[in-house]
N, C-alpha and C. Protein backbone atom coordinates (compact mmCIF):
# COMPACT_ATOMS: atom_id res chain seq x y z
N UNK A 1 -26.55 67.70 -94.10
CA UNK A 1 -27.14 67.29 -95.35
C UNK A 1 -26.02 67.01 -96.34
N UNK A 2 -26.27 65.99 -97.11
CA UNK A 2 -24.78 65.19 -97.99
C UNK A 2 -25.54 66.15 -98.98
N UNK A 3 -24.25 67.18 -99.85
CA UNK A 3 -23.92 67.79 -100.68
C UNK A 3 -24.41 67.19 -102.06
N UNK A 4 -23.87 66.13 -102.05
CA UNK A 4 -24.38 64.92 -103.51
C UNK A 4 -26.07 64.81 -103.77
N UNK A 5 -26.27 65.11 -102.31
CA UNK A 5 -28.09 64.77 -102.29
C UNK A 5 -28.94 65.47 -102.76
N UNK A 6 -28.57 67.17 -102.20
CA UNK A 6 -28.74 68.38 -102.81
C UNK A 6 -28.48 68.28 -104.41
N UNK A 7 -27.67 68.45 -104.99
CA UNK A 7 -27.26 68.69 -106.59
C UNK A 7 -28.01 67.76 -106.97
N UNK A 8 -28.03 66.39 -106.66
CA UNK A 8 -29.16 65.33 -107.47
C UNK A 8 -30.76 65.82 -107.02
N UNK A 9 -30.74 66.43 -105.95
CA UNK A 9 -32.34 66.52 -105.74
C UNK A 9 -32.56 67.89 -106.88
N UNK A 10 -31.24 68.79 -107.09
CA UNK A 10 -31.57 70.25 -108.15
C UNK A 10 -31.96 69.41 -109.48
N UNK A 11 -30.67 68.62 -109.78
CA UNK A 11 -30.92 67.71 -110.90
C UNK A 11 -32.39 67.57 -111.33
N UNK A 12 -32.99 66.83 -110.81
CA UNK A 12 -34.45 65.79 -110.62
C UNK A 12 -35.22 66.79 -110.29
N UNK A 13 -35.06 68.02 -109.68
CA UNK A 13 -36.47 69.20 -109.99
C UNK A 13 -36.40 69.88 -110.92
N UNK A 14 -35.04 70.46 -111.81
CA UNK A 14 -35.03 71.04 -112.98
C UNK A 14 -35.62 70.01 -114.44
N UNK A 15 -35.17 68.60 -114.25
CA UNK A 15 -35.59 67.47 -115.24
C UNK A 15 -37.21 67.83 -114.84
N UNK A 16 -37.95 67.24 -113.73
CA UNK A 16 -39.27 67.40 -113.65
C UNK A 16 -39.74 68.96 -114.09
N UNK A 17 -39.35 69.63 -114.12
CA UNK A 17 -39.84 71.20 -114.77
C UNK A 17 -39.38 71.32 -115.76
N UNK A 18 -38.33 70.34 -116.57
CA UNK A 18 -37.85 70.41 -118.33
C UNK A 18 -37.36 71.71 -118.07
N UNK A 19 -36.65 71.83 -117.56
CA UNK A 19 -35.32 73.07 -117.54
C UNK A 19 -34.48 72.47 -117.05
N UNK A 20 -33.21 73.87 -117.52
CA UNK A 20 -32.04 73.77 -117.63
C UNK A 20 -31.89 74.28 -115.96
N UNK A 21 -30.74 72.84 -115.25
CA UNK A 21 -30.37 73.66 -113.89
C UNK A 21 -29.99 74.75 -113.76
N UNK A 22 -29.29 75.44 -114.68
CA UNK A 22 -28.74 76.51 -114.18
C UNK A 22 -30.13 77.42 -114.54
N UNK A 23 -31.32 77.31 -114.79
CA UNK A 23 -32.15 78.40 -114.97
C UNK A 23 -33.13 78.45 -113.46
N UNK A 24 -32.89 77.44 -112.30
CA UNK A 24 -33.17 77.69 -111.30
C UNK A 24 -32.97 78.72 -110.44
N UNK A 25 -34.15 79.22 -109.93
CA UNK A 25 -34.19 80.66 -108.67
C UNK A 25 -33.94 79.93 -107.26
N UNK A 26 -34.11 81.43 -106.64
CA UNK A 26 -33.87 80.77 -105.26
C UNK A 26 -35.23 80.16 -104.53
N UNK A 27 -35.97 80.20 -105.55
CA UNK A 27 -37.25 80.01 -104.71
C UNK A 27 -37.38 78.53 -104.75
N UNK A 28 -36.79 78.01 -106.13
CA UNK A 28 -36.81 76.59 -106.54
C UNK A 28 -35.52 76.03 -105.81
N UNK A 29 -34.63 76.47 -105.53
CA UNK A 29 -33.51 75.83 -104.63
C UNK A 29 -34.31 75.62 -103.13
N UNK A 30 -34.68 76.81 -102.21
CA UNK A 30 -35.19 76.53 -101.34
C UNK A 30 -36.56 75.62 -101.21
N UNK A 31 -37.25 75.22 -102.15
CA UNK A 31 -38.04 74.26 -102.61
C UNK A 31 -37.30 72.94 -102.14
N UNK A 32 -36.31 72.83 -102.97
CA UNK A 32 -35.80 71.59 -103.17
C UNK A 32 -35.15 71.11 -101.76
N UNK A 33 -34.66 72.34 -101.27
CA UNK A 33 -33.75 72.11 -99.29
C UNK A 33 -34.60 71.57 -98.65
N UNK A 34 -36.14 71.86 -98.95
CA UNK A 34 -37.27 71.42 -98.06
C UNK A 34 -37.99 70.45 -97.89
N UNK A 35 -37.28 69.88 -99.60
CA UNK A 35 -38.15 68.11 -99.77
C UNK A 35 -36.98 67.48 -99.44
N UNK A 36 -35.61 67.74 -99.20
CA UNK A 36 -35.06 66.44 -98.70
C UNK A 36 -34.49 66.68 -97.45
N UNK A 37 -34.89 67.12 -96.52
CA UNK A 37 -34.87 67.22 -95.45
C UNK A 37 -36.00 66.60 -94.34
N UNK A 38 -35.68 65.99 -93.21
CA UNK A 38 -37.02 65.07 -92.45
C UNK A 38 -37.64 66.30 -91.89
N UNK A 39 -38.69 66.37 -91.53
CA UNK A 39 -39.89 66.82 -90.71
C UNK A 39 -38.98 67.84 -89.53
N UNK A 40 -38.14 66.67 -88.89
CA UNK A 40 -37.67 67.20 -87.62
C UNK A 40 -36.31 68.06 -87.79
N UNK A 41 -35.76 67.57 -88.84
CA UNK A 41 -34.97 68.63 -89.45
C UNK A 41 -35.03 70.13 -89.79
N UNK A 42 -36.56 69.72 -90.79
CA UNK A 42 -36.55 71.03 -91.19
C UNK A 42 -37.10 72.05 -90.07
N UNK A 43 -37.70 71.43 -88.99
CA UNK A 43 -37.84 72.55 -87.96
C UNK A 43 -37.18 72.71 -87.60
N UNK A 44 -35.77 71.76 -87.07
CA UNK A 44 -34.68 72.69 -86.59
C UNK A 44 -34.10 73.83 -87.41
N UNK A 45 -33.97 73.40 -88.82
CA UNK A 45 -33.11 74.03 -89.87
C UNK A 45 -34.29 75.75 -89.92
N UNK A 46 -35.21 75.33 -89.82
CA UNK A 46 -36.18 76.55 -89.71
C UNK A 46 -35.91 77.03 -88.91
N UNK A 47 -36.06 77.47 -87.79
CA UNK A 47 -35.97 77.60 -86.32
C UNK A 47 -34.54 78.57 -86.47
N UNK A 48 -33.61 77.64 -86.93
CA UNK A 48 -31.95 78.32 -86.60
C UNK A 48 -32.00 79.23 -87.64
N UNK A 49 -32.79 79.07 -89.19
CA UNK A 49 -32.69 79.94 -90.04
C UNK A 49 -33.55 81.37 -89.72
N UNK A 50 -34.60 81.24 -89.01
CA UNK A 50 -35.29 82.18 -88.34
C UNK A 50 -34.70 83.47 -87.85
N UNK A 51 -34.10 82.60 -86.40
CA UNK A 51 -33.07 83.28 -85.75
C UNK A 51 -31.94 84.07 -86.39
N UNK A 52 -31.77 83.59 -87.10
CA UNK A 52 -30.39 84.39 -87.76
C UNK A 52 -31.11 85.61 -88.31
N UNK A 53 -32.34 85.43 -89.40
CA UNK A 53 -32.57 86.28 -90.02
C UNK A 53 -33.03 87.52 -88.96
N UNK A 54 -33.71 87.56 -88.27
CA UNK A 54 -34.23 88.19 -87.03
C UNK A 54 -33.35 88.84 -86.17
N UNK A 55 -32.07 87.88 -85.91
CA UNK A 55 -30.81 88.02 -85.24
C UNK A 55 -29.83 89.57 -86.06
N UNK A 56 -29.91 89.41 -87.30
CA UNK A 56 -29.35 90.31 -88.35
C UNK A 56 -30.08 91.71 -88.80
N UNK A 57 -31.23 91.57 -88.07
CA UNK A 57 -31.94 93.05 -88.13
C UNK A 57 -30.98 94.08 -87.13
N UNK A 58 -30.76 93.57 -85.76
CA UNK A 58 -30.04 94.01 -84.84
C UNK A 58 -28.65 94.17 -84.83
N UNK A 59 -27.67 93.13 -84.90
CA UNK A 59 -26.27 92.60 -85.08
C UNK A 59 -26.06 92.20 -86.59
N UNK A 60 -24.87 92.89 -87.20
CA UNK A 60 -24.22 92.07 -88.20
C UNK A 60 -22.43 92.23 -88.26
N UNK A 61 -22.23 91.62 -88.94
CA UNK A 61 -20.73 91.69 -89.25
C UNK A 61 -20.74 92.70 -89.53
N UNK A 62 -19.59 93.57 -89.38
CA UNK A 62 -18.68 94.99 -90.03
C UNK A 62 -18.79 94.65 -91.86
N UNK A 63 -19.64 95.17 -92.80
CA UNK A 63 -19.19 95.51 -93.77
C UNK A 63 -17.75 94.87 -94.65
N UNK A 64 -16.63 94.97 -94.44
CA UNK A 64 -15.84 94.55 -95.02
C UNK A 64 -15.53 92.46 -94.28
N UNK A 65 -16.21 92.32 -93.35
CA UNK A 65 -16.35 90.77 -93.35
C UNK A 65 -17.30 90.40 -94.07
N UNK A 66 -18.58 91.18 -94.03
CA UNK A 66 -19.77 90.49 -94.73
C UNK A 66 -19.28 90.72 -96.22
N UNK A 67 -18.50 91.92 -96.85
CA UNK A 67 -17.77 91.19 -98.21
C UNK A 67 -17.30 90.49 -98.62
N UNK A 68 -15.85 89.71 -97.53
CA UNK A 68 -14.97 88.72 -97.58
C UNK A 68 -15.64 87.26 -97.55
N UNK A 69 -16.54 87.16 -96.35
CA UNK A 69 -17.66 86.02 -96.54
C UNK A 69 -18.20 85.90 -97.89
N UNK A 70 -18.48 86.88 -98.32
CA UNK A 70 -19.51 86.57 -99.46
C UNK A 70 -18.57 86.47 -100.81
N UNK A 71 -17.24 86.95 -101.06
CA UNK A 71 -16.41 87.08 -101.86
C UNK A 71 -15.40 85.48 -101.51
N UNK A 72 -15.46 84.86 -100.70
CA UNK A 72 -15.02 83.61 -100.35
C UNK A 72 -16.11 82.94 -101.14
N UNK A 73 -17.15 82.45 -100.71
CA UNK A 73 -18.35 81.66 -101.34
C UNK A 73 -18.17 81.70 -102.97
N UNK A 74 -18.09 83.09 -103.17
CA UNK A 74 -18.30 83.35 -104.50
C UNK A 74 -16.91 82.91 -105.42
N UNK A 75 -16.27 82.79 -104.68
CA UNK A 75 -15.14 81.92 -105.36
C UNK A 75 -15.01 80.79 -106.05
N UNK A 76 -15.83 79.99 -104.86
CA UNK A 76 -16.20 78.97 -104.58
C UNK A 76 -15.14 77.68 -105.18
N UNK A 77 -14.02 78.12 -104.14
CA UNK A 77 -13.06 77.35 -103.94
C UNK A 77 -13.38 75.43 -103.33
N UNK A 78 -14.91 75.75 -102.42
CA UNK A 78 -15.20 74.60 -101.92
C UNK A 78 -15.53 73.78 -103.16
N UNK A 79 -15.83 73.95 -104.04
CA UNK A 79 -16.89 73.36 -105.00
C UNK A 79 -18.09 73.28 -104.84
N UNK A 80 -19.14 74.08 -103.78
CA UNK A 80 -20.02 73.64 -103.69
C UNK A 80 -20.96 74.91 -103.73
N UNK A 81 -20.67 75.69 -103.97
CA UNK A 81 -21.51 77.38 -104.32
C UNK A 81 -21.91 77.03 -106.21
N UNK A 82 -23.48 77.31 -106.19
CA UNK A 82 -24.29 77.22 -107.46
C UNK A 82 -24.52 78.71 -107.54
N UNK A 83 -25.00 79.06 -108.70
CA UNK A 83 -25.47 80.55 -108.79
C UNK A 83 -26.69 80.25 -109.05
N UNK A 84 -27.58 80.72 -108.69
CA UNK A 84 -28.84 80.90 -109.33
C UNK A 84 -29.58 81.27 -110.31
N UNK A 85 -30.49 81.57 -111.06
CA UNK A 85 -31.01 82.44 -112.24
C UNK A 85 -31.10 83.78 -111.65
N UNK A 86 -31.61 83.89 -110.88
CA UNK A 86 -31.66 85.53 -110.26
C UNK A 86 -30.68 85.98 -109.47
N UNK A 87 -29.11 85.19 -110.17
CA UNK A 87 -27.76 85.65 -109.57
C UNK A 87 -27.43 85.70 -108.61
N UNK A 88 -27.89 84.71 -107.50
CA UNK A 88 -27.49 84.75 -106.35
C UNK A 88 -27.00 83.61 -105.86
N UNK A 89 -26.51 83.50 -104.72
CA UNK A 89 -25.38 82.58 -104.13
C UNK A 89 -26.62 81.40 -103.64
N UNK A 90 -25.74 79.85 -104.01
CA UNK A 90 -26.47 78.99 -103.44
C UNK A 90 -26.08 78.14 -102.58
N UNK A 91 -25.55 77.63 -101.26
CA UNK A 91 -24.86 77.04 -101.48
C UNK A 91 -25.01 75.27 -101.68
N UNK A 92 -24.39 74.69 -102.30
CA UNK A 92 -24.85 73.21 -102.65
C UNK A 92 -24.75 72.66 -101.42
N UNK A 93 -24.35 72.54 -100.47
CA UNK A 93 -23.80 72.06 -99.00
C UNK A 93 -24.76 72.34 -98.05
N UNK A 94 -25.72 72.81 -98.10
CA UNK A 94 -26.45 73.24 -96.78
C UNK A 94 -27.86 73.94 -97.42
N UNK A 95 -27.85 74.33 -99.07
CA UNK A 95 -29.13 74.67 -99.52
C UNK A 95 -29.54 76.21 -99.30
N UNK A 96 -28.62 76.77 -98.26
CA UNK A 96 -28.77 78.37 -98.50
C UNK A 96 -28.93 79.23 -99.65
N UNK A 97 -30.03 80.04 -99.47
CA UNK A 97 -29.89 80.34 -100.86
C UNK A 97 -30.99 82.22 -100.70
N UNK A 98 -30.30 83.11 -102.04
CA UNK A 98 -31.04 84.18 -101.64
C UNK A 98 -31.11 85.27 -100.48
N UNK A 99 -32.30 85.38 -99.84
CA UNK A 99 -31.88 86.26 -98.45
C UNK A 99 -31.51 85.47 -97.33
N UNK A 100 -31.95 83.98 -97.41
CA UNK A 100 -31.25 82.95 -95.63
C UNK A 100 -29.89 83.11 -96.16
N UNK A 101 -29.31 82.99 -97.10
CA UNK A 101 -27.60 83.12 -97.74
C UNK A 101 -27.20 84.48 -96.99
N UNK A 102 -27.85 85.82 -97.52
CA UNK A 102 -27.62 86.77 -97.31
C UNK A 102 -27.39 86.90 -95.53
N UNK A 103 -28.58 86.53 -95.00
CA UNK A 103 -28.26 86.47 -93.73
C UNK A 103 -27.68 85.66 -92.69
N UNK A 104 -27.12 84.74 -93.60
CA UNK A 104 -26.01 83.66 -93.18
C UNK A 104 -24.73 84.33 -92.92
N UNK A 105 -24.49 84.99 -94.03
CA UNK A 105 -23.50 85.81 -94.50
C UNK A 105 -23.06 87.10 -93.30
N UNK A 106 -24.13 87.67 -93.33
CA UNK A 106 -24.33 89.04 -92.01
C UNK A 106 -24.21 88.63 -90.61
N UNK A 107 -25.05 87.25 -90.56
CA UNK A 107 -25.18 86.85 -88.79
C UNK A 107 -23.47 86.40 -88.43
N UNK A 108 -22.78 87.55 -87.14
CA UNK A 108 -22.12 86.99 -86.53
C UNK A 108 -21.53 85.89 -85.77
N UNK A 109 -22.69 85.11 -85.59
CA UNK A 109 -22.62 83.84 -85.05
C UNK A 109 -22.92 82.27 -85.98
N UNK A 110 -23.22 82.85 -87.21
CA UNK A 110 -22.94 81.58 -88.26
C UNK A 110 -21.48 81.67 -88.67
N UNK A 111 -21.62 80.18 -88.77
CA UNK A 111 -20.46 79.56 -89.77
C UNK A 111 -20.57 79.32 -91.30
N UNK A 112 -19.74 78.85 -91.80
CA UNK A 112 -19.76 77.77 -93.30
C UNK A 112 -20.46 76.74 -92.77
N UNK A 113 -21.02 75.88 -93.61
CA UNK A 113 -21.60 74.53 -93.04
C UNK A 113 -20.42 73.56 -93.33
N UNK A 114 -19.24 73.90 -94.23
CA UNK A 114 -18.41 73.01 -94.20
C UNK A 114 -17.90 72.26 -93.27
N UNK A 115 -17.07 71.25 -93.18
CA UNK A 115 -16.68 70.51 -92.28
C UNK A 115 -15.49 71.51 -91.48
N UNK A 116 -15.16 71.53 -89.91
CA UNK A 116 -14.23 72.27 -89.54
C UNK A 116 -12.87 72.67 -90.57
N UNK A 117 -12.35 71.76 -90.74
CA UNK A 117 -10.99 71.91 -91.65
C UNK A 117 -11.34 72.89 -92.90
N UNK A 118 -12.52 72.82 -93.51
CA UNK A 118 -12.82 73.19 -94.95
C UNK A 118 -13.63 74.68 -94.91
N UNK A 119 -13.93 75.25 -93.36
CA UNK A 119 -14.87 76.55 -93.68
C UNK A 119 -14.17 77.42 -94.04
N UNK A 120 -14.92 78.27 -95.32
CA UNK A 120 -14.73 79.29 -95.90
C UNK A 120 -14.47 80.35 -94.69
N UNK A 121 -15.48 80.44 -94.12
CA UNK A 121 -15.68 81.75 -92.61
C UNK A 121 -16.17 81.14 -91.72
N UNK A 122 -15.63 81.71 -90.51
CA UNK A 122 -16.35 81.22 -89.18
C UNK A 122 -17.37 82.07 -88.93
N UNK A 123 -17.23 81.77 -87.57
CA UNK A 123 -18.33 82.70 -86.46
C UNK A 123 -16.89 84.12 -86.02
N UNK A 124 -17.78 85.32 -86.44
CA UNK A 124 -16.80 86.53 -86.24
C UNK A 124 -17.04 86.88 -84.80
N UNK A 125 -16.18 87.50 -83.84
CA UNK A 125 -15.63 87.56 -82.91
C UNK A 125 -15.13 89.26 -83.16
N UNK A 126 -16.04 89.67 -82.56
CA UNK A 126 -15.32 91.78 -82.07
C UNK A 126 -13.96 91.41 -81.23
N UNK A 127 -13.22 91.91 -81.73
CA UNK A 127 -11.86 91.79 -80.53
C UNK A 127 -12.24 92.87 -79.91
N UNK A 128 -12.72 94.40 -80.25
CA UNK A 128 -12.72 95.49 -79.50
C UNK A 128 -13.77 95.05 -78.18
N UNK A 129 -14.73 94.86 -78.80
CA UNK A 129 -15.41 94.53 -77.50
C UNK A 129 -15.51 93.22 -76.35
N UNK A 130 -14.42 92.41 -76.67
CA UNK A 130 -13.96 91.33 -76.29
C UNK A 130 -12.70 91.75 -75.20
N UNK A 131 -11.74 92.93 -75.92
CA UNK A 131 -11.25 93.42 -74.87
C UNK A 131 -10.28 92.65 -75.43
N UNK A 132 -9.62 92.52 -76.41
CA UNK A 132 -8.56 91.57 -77.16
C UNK A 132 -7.58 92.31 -77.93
């Protein structure tokens, strides 16, 4: 999903609700991930967001990665992390936002959605149990 598309689609739902963007929640961000995304998209994007969350009841990162992840974003060195009204991480790049953020953040096997060269965090890797 082009980054530009997102911020103009926040744009054009905060104008249609006569508010100020930055007074958007996560409920209205994830609103907005869902109208510009196709049909077949958003079931994939559902589907993988599912999994993770479900995935993260069981498995998560060690504590001090799921800080660094989330203390990277919050930097937001990419340019593309919004805050929300109810203070939470958004990201402009992929539309995460709230608890799918949160459990973006926790699931071992997500990435950044950035482009390879540009991710904040990868996919974490146990060396102990890897045997590394």
């Amino acid at each position: 999903m082009n980054d530009s598309r997102f911020q103009l689609a926040a744009y054009h739902y905060a104008k249609k609700k006569g508010v100020d963007p930055s007074s958007l929640t996560d409920v209205d961000y994830l609103k907005i991930g869902m109208s510009i995304r196709s049909p077949g998209r958003l079931v994939k994007d559902g589907v993988k967001a599912l999994a993770s969350r479900i995935s993260v009841t069981v498995r998560r990162v060690p504590l001090p990665i799921f800080s660094e992840r989330r203390e990277r974003c919050q930097k937001n060195t990419c340019g593309h992390m919004i805050v929300s009204a109810d203070n939470n991480i958004v990201c402009g790049k992929c539309g995460c936002s709230g608890e799918w953020m949160l459990a973006a953040l926790n699931d071992p096997s997500e990435s950044c959605r950035l482009p390879a060269g540009d991710k904040l965090w990868d996919v974490y890797i146990d060396e102990a149990r890897n045997g590394l």
